[in-house]
N, C-alpha and C. Protein backbone atom coordinates (compact mmCIF):
# COMPACT_ATOMS: atom_id res chain seq x y z
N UNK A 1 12.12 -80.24 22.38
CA UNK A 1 12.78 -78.96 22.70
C UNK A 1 12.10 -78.34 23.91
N UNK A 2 12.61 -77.83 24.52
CA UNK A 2 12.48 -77.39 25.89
C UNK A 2 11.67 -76.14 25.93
N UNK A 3 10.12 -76.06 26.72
CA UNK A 3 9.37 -74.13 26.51
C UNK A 3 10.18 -73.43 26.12
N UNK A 4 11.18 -73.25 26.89
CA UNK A 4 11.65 -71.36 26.99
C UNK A 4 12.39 -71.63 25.53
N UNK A 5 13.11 -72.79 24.69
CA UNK A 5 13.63 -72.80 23.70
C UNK A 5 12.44 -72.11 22.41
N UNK A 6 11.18 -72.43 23.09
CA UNK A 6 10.26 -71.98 21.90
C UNK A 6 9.45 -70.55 22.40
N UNK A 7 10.11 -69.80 22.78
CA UNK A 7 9.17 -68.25 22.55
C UNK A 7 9.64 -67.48 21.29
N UNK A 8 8.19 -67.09 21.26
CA UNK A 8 8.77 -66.13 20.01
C UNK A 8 8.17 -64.54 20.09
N UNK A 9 8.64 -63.73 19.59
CA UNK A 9 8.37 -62.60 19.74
C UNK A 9 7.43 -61.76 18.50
N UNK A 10 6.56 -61.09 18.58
CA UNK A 10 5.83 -60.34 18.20
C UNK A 10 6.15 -59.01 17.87
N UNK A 11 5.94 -58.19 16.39
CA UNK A 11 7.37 -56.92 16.66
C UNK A 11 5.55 -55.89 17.49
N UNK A 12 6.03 -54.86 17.72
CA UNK A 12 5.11 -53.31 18.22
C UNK A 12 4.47 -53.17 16.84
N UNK A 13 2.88 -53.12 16.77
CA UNK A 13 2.22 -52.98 15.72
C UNK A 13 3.15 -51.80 15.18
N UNK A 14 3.19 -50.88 15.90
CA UNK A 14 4.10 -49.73 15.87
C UNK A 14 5.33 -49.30 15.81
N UNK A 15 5.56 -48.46 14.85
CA UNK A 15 7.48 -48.28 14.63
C UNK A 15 7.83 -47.63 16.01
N UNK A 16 8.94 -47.22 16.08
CA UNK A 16 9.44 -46.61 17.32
C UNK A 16 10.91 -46.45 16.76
N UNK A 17 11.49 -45.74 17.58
CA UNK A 17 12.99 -45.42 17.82
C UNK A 17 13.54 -46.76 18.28
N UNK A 18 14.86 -46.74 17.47
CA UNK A 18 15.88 -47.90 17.92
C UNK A 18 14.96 -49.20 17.84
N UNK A 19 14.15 -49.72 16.80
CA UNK A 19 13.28 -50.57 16.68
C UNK A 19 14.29 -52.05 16.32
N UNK A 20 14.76 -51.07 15.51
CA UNK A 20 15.17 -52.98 14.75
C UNK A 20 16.77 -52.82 15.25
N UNK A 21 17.45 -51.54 16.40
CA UNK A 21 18.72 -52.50 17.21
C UNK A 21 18.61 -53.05 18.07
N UNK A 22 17.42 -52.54 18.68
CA UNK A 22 16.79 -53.61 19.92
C UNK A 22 16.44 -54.91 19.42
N UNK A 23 15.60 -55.25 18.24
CA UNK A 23 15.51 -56.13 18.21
C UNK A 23 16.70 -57.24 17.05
N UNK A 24 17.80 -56.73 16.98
CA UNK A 24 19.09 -57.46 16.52
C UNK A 24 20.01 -57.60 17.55
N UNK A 25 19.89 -57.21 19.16
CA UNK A 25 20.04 -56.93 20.27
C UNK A 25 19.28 -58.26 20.50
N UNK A 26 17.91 -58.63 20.50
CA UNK A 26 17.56 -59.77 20.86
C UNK A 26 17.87 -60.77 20.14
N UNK A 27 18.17 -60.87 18.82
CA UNK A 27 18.54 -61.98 17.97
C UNK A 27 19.55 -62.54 18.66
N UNK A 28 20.32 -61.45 19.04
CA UNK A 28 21.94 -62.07 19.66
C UNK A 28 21.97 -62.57 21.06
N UNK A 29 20.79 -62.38 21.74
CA UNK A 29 20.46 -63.03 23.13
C UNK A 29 19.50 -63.98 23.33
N UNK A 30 19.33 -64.87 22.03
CA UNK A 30 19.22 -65.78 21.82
C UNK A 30 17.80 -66.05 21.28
N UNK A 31 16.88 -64.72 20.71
CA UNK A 31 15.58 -65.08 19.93
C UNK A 31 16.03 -65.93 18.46
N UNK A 32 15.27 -66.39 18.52
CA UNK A 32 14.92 -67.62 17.08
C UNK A 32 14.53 -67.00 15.93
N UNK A 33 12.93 -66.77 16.71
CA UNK A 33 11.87 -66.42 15.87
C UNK A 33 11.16 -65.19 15.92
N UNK A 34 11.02 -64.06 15.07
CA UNK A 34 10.28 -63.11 15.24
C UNK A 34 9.19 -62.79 14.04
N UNK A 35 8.36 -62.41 14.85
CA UNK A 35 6.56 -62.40 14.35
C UNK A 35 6.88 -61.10 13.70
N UNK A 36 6.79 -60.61 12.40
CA UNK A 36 6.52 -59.19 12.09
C UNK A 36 4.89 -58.53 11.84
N UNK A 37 4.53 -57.88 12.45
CA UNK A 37 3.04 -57.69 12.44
C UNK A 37 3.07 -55.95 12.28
N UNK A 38 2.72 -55.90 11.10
CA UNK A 38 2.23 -54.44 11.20
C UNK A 38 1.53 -54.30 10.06
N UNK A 39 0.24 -53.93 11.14
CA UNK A 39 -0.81 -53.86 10.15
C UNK A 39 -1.10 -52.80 9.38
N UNK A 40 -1.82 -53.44 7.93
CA UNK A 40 -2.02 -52.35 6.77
C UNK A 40 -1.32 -51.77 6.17
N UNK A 41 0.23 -52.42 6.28
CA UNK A 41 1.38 -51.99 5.39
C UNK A 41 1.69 -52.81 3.91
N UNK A 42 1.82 -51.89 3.36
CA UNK A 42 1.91 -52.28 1.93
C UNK A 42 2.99 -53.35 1.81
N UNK A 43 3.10 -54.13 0.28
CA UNK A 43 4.20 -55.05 0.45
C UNK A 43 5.96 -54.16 0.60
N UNK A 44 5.88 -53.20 -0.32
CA UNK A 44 6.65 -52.09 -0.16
C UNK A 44 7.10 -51.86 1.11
N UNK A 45 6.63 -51.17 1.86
CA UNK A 45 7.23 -51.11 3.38
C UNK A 45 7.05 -52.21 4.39
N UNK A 46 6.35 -53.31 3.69
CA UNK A 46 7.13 -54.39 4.74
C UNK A 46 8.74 -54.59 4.50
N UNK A 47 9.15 -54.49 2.98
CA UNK A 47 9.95 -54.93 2.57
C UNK A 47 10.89 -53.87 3.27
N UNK A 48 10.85 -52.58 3.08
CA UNK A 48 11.40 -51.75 3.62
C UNK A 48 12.07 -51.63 5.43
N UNK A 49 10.49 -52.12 5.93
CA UNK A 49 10.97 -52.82 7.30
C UNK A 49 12.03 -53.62 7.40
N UNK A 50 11.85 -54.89 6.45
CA UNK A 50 12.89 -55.75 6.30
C UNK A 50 14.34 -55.07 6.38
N UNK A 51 14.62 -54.42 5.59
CA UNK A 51 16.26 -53.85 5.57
C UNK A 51 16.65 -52.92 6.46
N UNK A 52 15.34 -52.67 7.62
CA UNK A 52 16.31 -52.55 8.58
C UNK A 52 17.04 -53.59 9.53
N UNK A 53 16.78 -54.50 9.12
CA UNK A 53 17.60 -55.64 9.91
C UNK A 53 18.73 -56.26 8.65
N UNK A 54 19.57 -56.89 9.64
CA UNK A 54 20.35 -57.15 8.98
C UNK A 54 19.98 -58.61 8.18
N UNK A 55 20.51 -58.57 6.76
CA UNK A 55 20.26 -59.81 6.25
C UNK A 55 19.67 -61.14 6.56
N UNK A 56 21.05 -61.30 7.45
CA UNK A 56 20.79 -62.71 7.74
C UNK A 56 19.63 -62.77 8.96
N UNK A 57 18.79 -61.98 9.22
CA UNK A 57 17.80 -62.22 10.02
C UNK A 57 16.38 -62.30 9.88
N UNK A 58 16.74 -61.91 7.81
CA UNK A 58 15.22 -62.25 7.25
C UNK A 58 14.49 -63.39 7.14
N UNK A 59 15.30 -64.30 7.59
CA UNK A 59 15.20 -65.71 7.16
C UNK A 59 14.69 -66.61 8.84
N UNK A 60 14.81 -65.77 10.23
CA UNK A 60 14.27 -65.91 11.00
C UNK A 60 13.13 -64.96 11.52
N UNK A 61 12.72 -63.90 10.35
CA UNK A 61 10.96 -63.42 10.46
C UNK A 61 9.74 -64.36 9.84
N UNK A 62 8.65 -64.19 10.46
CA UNK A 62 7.43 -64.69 10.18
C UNK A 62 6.43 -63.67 10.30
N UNK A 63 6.25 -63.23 8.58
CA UNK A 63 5.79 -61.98 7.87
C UNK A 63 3.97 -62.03 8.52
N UNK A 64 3.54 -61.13 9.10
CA UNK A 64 1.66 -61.74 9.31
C UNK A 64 1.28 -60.57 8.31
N UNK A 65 1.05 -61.19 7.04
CA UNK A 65 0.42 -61.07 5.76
C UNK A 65 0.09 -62.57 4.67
N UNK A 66 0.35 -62.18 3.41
CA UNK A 66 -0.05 -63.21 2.73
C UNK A 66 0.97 -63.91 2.21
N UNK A 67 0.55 -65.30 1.90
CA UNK A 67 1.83 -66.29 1.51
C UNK A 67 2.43 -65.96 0.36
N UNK A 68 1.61 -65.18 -0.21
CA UNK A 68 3.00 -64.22 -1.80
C UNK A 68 3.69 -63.45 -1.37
N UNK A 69 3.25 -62.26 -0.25
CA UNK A 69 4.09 -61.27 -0.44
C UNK A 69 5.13 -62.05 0.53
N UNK A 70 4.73 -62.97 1.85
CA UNK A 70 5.86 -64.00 2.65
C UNK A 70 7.04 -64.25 1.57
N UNK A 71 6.85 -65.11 0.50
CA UNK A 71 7.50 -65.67 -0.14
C UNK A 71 8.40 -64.66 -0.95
N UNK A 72 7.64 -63.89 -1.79
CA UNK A 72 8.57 -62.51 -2.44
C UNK A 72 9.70 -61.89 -1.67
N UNK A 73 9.46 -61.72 -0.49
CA UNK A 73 10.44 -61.14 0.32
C UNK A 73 11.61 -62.01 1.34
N UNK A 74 11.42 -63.23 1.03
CA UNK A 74 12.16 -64.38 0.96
C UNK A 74 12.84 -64.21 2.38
N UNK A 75 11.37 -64.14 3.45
CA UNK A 75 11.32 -64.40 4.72
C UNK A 75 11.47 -66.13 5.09
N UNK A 76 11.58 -65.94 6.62
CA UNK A 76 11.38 -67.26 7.13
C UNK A 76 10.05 -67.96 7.13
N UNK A 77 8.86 -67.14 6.93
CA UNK A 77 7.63 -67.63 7.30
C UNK A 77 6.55 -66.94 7.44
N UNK A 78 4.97 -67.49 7.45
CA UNK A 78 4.03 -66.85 6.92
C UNK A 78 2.81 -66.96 8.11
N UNK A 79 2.40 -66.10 8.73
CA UNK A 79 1.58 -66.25 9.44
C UNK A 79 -0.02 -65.34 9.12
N UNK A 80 -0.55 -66.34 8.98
CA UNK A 80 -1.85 -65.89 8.16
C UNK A 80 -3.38 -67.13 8.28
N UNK A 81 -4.44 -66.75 8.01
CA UNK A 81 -5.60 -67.57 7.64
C UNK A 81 -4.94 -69.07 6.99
N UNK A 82 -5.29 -70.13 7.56
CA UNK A 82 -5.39 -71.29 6.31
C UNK A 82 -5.72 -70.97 5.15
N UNK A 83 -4.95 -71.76 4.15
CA UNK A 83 -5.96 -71.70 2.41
C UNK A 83 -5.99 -73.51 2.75
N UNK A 84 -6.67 -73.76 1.62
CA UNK A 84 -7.45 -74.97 1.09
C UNK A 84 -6.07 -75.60 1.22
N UNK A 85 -5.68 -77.08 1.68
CA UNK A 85 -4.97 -78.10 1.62
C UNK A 85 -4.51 -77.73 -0.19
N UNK A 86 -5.48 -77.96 -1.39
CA UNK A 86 -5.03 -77.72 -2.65
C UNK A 86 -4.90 -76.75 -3.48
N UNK A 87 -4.42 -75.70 -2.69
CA UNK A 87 -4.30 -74.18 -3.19
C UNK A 87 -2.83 -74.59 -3.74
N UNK A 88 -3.03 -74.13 -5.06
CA UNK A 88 -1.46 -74.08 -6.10
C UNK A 88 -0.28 -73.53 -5.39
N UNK A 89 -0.91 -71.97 -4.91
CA UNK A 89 0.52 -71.56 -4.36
C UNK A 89 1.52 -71.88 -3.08
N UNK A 90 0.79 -73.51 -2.31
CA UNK A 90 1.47 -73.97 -1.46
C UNK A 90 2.82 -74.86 -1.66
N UNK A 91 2.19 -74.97 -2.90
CA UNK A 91 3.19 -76.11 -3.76
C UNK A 91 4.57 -75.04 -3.58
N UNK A 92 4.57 -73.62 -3.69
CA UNK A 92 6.00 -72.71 -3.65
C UNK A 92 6.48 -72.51 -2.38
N UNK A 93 5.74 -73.01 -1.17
CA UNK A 93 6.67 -73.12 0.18
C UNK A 93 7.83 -74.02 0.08
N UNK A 94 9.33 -73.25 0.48
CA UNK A 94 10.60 -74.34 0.69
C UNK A 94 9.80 -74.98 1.98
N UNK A 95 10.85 -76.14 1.69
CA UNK A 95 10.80 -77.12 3.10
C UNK A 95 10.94 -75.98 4.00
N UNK A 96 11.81 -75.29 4.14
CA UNK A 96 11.91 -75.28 5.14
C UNK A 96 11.76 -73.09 6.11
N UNK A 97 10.18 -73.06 5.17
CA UNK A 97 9.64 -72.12 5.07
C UNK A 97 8.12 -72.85 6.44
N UNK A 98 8.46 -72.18 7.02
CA UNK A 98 6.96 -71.92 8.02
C UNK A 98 5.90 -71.44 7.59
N UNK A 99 4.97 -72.16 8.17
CA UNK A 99 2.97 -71.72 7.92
C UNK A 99 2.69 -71.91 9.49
N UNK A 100 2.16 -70.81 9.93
CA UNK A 100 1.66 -70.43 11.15
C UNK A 100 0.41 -69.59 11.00
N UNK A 101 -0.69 -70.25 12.09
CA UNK A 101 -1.71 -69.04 12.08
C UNK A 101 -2.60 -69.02 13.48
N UNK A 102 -3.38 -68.31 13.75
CA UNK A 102 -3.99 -67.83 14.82
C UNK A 102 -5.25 -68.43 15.05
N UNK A 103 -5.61 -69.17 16.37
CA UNK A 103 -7.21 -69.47 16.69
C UNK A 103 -7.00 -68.78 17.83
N UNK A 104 -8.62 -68.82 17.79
CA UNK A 104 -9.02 -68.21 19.04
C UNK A 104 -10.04 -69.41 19.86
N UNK A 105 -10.34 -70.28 19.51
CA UNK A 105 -11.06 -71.70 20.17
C UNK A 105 -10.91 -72.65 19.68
N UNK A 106 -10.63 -73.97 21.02
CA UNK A 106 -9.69 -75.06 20.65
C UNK A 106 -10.61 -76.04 19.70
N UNK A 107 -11.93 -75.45 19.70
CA UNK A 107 -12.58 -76.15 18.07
C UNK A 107 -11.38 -75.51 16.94
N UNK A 108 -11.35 -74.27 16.56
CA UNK A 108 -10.43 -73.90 15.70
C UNK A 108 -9.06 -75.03 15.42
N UNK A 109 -8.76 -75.28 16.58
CA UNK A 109 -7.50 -75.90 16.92
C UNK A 109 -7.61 -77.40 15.91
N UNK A 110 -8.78 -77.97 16.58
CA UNK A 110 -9.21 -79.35 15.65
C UNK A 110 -9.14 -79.18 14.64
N UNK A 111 -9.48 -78.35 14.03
CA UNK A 111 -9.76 -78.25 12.41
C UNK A 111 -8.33 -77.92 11.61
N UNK A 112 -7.83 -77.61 12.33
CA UNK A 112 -6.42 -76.73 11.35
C UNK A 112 -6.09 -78.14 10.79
N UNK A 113 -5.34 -77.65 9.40
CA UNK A 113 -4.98 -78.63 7.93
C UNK A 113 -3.33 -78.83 8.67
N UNK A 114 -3.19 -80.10 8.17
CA UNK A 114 -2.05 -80.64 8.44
C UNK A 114 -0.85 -80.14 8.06
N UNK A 115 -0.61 -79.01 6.88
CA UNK A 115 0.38 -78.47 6.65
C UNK A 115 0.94 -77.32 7.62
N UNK A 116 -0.28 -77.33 8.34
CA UNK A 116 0.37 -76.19 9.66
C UNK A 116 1.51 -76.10 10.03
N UNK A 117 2.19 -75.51 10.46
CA UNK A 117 3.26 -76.36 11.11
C UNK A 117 3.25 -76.06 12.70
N UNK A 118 2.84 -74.55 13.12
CA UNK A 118 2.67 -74.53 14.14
C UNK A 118 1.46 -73.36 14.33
N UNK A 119 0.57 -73.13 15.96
CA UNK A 119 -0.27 -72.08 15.63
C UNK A 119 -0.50 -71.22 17.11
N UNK A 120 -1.31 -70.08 16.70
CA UNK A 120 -1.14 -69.70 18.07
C UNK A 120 -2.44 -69.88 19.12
N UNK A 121 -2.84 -69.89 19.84
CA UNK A 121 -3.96 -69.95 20.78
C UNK A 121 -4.13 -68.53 21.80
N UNK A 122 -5.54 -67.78 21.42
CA UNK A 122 -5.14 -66.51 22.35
C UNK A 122 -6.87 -66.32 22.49
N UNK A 123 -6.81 -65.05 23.41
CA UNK A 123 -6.08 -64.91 24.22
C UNK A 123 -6.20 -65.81 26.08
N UNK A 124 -4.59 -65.91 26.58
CA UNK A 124 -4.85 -66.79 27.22
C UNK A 124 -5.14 -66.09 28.67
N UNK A 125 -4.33 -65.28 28.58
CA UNK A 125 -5.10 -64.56 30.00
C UNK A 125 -5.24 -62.62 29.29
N UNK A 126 -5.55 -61.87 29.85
CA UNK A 126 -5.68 -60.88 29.56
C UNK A 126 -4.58 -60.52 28.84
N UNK A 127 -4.59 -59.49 27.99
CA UNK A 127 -3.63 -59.02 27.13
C UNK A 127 -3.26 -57.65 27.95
N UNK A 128 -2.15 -57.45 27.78
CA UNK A 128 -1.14 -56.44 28.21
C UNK A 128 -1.26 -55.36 27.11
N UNK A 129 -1.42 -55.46 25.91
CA UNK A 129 -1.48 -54.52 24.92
C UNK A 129 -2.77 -54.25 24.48
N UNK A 130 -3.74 -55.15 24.16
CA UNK A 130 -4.40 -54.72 24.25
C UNK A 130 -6.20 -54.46 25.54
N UNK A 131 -6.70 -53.11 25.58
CA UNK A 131 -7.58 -53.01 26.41
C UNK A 131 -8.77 -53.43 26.21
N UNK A 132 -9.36 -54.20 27.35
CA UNK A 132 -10.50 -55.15 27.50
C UNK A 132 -10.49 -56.48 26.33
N UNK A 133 -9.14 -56.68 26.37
CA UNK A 133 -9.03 -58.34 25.34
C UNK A 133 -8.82 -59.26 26.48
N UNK A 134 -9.88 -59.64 26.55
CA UNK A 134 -9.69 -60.53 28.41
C UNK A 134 -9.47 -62.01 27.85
N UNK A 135 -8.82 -62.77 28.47
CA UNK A 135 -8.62 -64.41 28.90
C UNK A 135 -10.14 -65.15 28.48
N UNK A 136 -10.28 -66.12 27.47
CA UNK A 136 -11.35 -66.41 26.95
C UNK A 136 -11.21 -68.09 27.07
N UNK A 137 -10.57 -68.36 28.18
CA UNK A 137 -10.31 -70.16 28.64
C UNK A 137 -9.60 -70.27 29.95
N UNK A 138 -10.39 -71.20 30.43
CA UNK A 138 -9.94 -71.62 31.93
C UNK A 138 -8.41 -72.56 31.71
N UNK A 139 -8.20 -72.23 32.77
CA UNK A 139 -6.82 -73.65 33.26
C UNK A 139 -7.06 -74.83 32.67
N UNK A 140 -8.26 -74.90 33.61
CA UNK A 140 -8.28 -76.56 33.92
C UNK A 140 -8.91 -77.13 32.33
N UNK A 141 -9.91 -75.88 31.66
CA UNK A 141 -10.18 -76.25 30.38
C UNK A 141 -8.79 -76.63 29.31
N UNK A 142 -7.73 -75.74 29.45
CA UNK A 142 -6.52 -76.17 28.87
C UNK A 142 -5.93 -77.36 29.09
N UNK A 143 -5.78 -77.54 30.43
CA UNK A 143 -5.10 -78.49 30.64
C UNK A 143 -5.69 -79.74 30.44
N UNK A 144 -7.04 -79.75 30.22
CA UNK A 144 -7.95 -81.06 29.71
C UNK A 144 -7.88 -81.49 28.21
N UNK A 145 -7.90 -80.19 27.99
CA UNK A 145 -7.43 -80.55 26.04
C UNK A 145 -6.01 -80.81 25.53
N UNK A 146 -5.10 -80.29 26.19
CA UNK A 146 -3.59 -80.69 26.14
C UNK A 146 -3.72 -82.15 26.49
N UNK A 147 -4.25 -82.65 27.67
CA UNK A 147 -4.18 -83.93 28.25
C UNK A 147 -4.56 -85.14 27.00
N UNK A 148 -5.91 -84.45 26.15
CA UNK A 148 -6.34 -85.19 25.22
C UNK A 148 -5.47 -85.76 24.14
N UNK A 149 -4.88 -84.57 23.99
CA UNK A 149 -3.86 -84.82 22.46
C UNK A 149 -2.69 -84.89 22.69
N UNK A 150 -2.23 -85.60 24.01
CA UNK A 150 -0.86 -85.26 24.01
C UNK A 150 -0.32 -86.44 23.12
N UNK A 151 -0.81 -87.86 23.31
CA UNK A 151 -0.73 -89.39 22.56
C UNK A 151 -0.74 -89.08 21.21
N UNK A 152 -1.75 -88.08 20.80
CA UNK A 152 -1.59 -87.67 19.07
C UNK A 152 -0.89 -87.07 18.76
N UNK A 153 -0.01 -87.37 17.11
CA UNK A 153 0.77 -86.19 16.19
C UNK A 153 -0.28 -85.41 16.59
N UNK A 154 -0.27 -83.54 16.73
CA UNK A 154 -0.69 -82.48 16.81
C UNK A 154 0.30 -81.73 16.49
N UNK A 155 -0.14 -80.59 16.03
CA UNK A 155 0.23 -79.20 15.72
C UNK A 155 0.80 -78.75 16.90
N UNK A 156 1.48 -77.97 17.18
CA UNK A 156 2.50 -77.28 18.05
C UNK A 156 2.05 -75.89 18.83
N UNK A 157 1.12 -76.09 19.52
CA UNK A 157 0.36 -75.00 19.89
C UNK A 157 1.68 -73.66 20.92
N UNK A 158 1.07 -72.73 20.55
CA UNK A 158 1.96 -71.53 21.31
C UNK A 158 0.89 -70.51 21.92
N UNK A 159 0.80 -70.13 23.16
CA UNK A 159 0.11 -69.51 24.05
C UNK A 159 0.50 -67.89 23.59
N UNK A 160 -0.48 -67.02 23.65
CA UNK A 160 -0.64 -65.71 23.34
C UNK A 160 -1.87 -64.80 23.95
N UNK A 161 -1.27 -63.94 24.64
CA UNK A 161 -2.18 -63.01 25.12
C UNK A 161 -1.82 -63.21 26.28
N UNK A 162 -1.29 -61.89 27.32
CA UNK A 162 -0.94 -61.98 28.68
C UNK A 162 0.29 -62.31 28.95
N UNK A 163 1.06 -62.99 27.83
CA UNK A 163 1.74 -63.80 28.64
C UNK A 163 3.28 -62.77 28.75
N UNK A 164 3.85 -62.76 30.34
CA UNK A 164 4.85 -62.83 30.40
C UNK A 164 6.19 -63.45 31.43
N UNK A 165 7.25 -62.84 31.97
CA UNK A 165 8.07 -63.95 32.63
C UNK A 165 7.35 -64.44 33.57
N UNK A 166 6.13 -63.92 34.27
CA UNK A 166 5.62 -64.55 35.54
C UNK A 166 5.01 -65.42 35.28
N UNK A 167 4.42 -65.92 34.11
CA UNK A 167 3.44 -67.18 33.92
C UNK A 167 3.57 -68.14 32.70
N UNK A 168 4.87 -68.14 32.15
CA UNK A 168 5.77 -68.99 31.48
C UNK A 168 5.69 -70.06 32.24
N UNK A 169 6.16 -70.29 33.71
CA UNK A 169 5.93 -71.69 34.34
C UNK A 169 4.44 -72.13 33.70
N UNK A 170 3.71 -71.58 34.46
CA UNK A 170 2.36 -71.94 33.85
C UNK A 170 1.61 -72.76 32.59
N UNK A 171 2.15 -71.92 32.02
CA UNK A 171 2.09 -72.27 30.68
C UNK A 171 2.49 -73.78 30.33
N UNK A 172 3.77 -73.81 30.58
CA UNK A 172 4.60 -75.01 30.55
C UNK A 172 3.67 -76.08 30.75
N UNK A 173 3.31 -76.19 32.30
CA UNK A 173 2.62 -77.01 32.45
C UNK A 173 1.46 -77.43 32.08
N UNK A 174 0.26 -75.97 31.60
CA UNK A 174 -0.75 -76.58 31.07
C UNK A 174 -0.64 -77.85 30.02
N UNK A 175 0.65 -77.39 28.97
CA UNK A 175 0.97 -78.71 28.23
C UNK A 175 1.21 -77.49 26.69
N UNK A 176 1.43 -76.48 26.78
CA UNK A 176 1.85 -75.62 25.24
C UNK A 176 3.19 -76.04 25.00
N UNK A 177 3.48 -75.92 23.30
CA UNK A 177 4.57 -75.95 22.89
C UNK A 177 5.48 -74.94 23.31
N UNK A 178 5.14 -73.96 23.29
CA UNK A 178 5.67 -72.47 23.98
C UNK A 178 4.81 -71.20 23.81
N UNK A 179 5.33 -70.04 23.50
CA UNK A 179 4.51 -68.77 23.91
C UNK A 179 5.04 -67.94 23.04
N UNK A 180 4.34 -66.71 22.55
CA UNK A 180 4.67 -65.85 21.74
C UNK A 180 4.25 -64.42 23.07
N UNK A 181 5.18 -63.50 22.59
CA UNK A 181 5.50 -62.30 23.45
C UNK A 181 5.22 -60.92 22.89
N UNK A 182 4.33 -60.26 23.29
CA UNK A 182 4.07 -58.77 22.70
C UNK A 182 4.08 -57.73 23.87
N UNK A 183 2.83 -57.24 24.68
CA UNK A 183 3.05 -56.89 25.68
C UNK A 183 4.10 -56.85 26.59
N UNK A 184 4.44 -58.65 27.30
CA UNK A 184 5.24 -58.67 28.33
C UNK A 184 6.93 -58.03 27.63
N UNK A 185 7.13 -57.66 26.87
CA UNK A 185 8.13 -57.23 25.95
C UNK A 185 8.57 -55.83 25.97
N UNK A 186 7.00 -55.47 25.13
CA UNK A 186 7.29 -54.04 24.59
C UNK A 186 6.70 -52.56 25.65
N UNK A 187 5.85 -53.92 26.30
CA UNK A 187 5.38 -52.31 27.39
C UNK A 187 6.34 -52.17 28.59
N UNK A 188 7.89 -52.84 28.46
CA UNK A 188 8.58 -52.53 29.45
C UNK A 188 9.19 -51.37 29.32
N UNK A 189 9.76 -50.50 29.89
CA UNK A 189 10.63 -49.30 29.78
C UNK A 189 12.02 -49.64 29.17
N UNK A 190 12.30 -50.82 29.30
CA UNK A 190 13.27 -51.66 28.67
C UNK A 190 13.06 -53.06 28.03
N UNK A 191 13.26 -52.95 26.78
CA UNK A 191 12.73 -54.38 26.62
C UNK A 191 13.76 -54.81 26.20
N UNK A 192 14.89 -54.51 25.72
CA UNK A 192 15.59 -55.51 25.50
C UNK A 192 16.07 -56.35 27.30
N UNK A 193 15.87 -55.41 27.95
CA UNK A 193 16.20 -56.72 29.28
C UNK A 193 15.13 -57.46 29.81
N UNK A 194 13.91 -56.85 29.59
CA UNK A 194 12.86 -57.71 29.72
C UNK A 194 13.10 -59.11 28.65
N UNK A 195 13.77 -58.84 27.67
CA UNK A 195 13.93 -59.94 26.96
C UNK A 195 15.04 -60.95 27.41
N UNK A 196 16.18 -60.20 27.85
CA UNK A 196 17.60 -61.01 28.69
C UNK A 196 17.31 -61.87 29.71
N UNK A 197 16.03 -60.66 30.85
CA UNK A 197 15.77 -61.25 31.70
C UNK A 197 14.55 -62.93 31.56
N UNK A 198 14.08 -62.98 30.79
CA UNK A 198 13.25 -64.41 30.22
C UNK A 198 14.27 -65.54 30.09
N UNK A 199 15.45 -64.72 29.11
CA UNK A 199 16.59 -65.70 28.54
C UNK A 199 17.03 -66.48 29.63
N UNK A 200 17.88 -65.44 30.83
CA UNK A 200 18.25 -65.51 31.53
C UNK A 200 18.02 -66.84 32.82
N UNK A 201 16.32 -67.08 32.41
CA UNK A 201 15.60 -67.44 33.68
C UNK A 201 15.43 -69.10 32.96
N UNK A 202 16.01 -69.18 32.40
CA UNK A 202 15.73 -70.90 31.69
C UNK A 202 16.36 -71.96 32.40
C-alpha cells in the first residue's frame, strides 16, 4: 500500500468546537484511521466521546488507553504499552481488531512482540505541538535501520513527531510504513483543509 494510503491521524488532546464534524469531514476525505488520545479520561467519557461520531466510525478509532476499556467500547483498536505475548486478555482481540504502540528508540523497535501489528516511532523531527520535544534521530541513522530490515517480516513502522505535508516525501523515502498527524493538522487555522490538502497531494 502506498505512504500517503497509510497516515493516520491523532485527535487534539483537547476538545474544541466542531470537533467530531471536522473530523467526520475527514473520514469522508478519505482518513482510514483515527488515533483517539485524550488523556486521563475516564472509560465513561471516552465512551461519550465516542457518540459523537457517527456509528459506523467507531470501528475505524484506535482508543490510546487499555485493551479492556478498547474492547468494551467495541472500537477499531488499541494503542497502548505491550502486555506479555501470554496475557489471557489477548486471546479477546477479533482478528480484525488492531494492537498499536509507541517507541521512542529503534532498540524499542527490536523488541516489540509479534502480535503488534503496527507501531509508532517519535519523535522524528521536532514536534509542532509539543514545546522543546525535539527530533531524537538522524536521517541517515533511519535510513540505515530501514535499510536493515527491509528483507525481514517487520512490524509496520509509522513516523510521528513533526511531521507534516512538507516532509511526507521524506519520510517515504527514509523507508516508514507511513505517518501519524497531530500538529501538522490541528495547529492549522483550518484543518480540515490542511487535511484535503495532504489528500489532495498523493
Amino acid at each position: 500500500m502506498a505512504f500517503k494510503n497509510n497516515l493516520l491521524l491523532i485527535t487534539s488532546p483537547e476538545d474544541f468546537a466542531d470537533e467530531h464534524v471536522l473530523i467526520e469531514r475527514m473520514f469522508e476525505q478519505g482518513l482510514s484511521r483515527l488515533h483517539v488520545r485524550k488523556p486521563g479520561r475516564s472509560k465513561r467519557d471516552l465512551d461519550y466521546w465516542l457518540l459523537g461520531l457517527g456509528y459506523d466510525y467507531r470501528e475505524r478509532c484506535v482508543l490510546h488507553s487499555d485493551l479492556g476499556t478498547a474492547l468494551d467500547l467495541e472500537v477499531g483498536g488499541v494503542h497502548t504499552k505491550p502486555l506479555l505475548p501470554t496475557d489471557s486478555i489477548l486471546l479477546q482481540k477479533p482478528e480484525s481488531f488492531s494492537y498499536s504502540c509507541s517507541c521512542h528508540s529503534l532498540k524499542e523497535l527490536n523488541e516489540l512482540p509479534s502480535y503488534i501489528d503496527y507501531a509508532f516511532l517519535s519523535p522524528i523531527y521536532d514536534s509542532i505541538s509539543k514545546v522543546d520535544y525535539k527530533s531524537a534521530f538522524s536521517i541517515d541513522e533511519l535510513k540505515s535501520f530501514f535499510s536493515g530490515v527491509a528483507e525481514k517480516k517487520s512490524i509496520p513502522v509509522y513516523a510521528l513527531g513533526g511531521v507534516d505535508k512538507d516532509n511526507l516525501e521524506e519520510l517515504e523515502q527514509i523507508g516508514f510504513a507511513g505517518a501519524a498527524l497531530l500538529g501538522g493538522i490541528w495547529h492549522y487555522a483550518d484543518p480540515l483543509q490542511a487535511w484535503v490538502e495532504i489528500i489532495r497531494s498523493k
